[in-house]
Protein backbone atom coordinates (compact mmCIF):
# COMPACT_ATOMS: atom_id res chain seq x y z
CA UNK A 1 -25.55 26.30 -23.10
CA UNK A 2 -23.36 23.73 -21.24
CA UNK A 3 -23.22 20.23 -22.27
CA UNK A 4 -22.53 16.92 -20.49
CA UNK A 5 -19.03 16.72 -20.83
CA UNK A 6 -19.52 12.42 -21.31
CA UNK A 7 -22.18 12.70 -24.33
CA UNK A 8 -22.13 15.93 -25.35
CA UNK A 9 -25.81 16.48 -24.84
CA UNK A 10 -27.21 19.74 -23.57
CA UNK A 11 -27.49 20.09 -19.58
CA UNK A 12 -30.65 21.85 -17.90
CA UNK A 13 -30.26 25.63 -17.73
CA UNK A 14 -29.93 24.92 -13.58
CA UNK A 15 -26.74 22.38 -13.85
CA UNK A 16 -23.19 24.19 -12.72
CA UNK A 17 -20.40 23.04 -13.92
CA UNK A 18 -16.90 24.06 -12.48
CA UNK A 19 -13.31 23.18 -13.31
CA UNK A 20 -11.32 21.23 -10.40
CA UNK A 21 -8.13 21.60 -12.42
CA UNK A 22 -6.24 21.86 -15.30
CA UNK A 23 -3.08 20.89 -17.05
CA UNK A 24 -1.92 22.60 -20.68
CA UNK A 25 0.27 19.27 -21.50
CA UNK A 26 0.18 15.58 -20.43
CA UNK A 27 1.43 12.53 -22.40
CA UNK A 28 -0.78 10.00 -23.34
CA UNK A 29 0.42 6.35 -24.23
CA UNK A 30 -1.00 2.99 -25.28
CA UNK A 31 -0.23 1.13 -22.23
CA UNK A 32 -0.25 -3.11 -22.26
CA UNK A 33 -2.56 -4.82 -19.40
CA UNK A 34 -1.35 -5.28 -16.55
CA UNK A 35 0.45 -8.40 -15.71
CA UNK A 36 0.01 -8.39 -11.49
CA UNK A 37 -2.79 -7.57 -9.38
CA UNK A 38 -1.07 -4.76 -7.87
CA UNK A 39 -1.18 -2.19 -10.44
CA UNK A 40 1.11 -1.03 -13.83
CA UNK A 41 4.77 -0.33 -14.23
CA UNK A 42 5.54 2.93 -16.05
CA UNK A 43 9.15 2.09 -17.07
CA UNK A 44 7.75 -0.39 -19.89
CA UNK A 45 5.46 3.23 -21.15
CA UNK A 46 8.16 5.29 -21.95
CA UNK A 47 10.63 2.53 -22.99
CA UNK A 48 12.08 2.41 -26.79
CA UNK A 49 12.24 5.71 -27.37
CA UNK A 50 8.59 6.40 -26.24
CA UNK A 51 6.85 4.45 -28.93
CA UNK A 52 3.40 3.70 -26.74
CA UNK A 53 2.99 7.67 -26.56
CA UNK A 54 -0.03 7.91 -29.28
CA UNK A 55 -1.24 11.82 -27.88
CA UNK A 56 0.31 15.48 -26.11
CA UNK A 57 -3.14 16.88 -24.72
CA UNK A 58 -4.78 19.31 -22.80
CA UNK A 59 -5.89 17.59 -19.51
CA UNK A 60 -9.43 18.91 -17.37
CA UNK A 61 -11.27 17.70 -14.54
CA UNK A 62 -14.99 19.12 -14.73
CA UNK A 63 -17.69 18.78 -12.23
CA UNK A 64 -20.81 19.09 -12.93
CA UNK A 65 -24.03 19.75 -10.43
CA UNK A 66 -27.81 19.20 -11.36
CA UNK A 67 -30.07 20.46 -9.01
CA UNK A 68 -32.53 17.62 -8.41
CA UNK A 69 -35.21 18.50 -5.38
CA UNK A 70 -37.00 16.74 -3.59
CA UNK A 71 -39.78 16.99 -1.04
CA UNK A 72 -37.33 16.00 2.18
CA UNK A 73 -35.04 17.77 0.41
CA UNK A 74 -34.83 20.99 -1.66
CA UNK A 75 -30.66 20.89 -2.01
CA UNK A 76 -30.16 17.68 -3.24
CA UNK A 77 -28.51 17.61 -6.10
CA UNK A 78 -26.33 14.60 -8.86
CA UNK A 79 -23.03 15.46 -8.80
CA UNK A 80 -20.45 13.97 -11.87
CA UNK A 81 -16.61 14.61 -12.34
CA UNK A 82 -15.24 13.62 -15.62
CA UNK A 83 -11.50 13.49 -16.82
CA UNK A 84 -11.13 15.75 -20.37
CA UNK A 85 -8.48 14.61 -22.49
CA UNK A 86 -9.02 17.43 -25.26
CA UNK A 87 -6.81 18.59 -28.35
CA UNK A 88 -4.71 21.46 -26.69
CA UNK A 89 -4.97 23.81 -30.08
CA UNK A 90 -8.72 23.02 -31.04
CA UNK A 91 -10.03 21.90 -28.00
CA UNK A 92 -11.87 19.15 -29.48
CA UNK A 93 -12.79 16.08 -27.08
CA UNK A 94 -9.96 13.70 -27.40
CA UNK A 95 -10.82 10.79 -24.52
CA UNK A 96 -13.06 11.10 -21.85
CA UNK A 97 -13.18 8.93 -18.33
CA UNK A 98 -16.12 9.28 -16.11
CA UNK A 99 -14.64 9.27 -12.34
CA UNK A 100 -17.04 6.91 -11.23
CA UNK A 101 -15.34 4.72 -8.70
CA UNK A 102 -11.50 5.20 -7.40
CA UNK A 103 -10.26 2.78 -9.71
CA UNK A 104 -10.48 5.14 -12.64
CA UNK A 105 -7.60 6.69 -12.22
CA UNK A 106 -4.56 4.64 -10.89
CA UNK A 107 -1.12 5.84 -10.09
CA UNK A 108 1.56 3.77 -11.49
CA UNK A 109 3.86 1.51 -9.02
CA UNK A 110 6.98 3.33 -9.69
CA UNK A 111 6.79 6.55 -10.50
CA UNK A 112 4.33 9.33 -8.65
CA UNK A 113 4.26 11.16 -12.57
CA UNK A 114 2.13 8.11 -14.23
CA UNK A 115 -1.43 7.37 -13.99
CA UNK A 116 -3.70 4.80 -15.74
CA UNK A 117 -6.87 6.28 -16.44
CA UNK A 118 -10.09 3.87 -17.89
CA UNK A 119 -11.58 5.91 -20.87
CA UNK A 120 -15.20 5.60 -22.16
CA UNK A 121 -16.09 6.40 -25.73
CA UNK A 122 -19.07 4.60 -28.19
CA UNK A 123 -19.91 1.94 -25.78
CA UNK A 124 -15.90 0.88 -25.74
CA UNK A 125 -13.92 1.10 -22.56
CA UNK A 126 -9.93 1.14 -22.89
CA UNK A 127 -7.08 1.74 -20.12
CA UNK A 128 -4.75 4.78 -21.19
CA UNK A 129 -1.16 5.54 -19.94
CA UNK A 130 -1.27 9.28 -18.97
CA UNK A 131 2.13 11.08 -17.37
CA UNK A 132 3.23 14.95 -16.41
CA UNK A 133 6.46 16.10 -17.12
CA UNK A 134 5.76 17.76 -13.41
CA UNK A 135 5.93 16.20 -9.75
CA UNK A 136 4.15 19.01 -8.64
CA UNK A 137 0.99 19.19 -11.17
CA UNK A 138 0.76 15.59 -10.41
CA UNK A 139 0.97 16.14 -6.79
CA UNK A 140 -1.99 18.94 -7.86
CA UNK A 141 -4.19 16.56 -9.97
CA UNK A 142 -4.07 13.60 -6.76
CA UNK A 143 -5.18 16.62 -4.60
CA UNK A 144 -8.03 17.61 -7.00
CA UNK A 145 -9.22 13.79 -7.41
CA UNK A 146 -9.09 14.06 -3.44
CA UNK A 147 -11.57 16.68 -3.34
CA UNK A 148 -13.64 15.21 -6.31
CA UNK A 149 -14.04 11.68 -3.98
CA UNK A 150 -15.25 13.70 -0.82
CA UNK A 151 -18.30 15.47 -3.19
CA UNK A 152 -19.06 12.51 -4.55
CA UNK A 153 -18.93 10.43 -1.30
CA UNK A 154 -15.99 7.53 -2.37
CA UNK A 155 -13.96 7.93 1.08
CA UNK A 156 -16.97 8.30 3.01
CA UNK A 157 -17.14 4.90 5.34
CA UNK A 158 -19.65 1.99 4.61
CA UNK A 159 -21.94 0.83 7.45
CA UNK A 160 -20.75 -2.62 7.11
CA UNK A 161 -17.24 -2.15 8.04
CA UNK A 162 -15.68 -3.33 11.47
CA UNK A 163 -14.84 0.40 12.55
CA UNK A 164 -18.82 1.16 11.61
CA UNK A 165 -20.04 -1.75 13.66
CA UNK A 166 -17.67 -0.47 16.25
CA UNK A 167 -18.89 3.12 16.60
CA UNK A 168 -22.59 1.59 16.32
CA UNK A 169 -21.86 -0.44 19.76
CA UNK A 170 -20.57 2.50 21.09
CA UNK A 171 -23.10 4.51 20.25
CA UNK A 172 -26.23 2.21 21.53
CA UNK A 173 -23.83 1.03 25.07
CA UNK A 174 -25.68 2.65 27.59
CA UNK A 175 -23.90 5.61 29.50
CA UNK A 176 -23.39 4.92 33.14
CA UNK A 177 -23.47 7.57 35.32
CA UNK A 178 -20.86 7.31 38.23
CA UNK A 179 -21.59 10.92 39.86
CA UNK A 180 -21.92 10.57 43.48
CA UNK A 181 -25.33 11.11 44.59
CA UNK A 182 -26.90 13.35 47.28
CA UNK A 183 -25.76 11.54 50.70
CA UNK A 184 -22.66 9.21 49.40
CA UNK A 185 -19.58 9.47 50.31
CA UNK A 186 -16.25 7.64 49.66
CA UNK A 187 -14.07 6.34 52.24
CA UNK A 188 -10.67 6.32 51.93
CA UNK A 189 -8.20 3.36 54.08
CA UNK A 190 -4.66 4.85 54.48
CA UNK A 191 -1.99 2.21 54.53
CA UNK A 192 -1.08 1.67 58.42
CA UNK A 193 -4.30 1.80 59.78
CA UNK A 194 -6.21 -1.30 60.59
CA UNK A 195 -9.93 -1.74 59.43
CA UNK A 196 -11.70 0.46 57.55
CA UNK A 197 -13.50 3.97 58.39
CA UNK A 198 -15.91 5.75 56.77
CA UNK A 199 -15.97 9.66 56.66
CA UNK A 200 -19.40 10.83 59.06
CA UNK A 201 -21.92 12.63 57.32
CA UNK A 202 -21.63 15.46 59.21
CA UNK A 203 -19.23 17.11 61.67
CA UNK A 204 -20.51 17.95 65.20
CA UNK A 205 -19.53 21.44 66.11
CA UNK A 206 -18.73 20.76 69.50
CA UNK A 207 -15.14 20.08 70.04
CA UNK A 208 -14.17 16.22 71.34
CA UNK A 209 -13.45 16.08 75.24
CA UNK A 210 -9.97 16.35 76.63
CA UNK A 211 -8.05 13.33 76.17
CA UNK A 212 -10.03 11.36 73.19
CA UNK A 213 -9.54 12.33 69.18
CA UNK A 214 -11.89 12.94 66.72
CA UNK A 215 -12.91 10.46 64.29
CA UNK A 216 -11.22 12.58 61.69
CA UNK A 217 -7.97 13.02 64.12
CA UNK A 218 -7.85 9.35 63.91
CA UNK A 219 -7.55 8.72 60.67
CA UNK A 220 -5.10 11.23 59.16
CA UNK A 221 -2.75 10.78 62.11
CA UNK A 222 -0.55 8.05 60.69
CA UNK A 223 2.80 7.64 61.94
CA UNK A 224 5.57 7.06 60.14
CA UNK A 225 6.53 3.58 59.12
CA UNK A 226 9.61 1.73 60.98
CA UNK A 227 13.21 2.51 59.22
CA UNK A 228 11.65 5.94 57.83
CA UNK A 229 15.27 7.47 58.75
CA UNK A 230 13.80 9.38 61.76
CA UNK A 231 15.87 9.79 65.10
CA UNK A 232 15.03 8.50 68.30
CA UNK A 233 14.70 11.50 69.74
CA UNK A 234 12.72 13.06 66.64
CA UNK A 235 15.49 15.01 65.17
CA UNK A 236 17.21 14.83 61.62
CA UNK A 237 19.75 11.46 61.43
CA UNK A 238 22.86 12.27 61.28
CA UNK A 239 24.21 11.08 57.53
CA UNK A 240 27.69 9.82 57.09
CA UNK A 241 30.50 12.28 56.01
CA UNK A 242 31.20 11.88 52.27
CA UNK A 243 34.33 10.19 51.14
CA UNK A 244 37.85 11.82 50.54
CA UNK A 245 39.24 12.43 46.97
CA UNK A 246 42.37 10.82 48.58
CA UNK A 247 39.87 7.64 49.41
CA UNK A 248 37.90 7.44 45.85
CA UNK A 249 41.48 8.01 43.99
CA UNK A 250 42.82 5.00 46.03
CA UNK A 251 39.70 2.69 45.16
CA UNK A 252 39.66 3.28 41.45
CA UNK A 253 43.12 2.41 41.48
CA UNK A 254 42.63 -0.68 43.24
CA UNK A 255 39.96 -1.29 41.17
CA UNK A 256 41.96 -0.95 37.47
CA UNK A 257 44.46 -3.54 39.05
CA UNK A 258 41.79 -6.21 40.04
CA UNK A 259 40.37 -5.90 36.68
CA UNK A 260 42.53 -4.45 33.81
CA UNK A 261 43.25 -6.96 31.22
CA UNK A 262 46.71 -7.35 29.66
CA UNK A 263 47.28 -7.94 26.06
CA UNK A 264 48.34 -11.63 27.04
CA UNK A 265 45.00 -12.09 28.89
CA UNK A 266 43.56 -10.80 25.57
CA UNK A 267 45.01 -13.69 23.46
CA UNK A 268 48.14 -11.21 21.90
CA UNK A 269 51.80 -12.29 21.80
CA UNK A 270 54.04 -9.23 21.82
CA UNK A 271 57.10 -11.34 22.24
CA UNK A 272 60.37 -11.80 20.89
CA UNK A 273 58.14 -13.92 17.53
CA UNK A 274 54.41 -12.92 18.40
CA UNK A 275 52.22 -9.94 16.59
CA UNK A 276 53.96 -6.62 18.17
CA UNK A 277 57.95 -7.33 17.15
């Protein structure tokens, strides 16, 4: 028969329990209170030779699911995750901590290895040092206390925050519909063209008489603005020939003599008693 892993009492034959993870060895210590806001230093665990470490145990996170239906509802059911610290040869219950809010389990300020975990036993709470010899098992157990927040709804969003309030404007703005309907049209005004024209609804099939445009002739003929590059007599423009290497060689020359410092200009003395004797 399972048991509640917190008191020990017997669970109803419908309650699942399942293991989110397990480590064979973790070091336990008697960690001081923290002296910021901000969360414990693990240096000042293992310091002195490691004389806070009081316990080597067996480390397991268990879940545990009670069915509890309802008439909305026939799945609902209490979920509970609870942190083992058990005796790694007997297996006996060694420290216990309910994961009841994110701030059980804390991860020390300089090192990724260290937690402090708040343990419940006989009424008493108390705030154990716990460490793997492992980055990646501790990498593991932050990924299984990851999982264990998303069943038991910690990182889901309250509807009080600003991003909540947010997505509830959002959600009750009412959509505007900018389709264009039956019978509108848009009219476009090209640059160059004075006033403004609207497209006709329809087009007659009868071709314009000789000698007059079209509504729609009119208003995509635009010509091309003054200085466009066109020639006068609607050719290509003739472009100037490039220059000579001859030409370019002699500018860049002329150019290094206008503007090429000397070490004099520069402040240096390479005479007979300056820096360069």
């Amino acid at each position: 028969m399972n048991t509640d892993p917190q008191t020990g009492e017997p669970l109803p034959p419908s309650a699942i329990q399942r293991v989110l993870y397990i480590a064979q060895k973790v070091h336990v210590y008697q960690i001081p209170p923290a002296t910021t806001t901000k969360g414990y230093q693990a240096s000042t665990w293992t310091a002195n030779d490691n004389k806070l470490q009081i316990f080597t145990a067996r480390l397991r996170i268990m879940e545990t699911s009670i069915p509890t239906p309802t008439a909305n509802d026939e799945s609902a059911e209490k979920v509970s995750t609870t942190l083992l610290l058990e005796d790694p040869s007997s297996g006996n219950l060694f420290a216990a901590a309910p994961y009841t809010s994110p701030r059980v389990v804390e991860q020390a300020l300089d090192s990724s290895r260290f937690f402090a975990i708040t343990v419940v036993g006989e009424g008493r709470k108390a705030i154990l040092g716990m460490g793997f010899e492992e980055r990646s098992e501790a990498f593991d157990f932050s990924v299984s206390l990851q999982d264990a927040r998303k069943a038991l709804g910690f990182d889901v969003p309250t509807s009080t925050g600003p991003q909540s309030r947010k997505t509830k404007a959002q959600a009750e703005e009412p959509k505007r519909d900018f389709s264009l309907k039956e019978g509108e049209t848009i009219a476009i005004n090209f640059g160059g063209l004075k006033g403004r024209r609207s497209r006709p609804d329809s087009i007659s099939p009868n071709p314009s008489p000789a000698g007059e445009k079209s509504e729609q002739e009119a208003l995509f003929s635009i010509k091309p603005p003054p200085g466009s590059g066109s020639s006068p007599g609607g050719g290509m423009p003739f472009l100037p020939p490039p220059p000579s290497a001859k030409s370019v060689k002699e500018e860049r020359r002329r150019s290094r003599q206008t503007f090429e410092q000397t070490p004099q200009d520069l402040g240096f003395d390479d005479g007979e008693f300056g820096e360069f004797q």
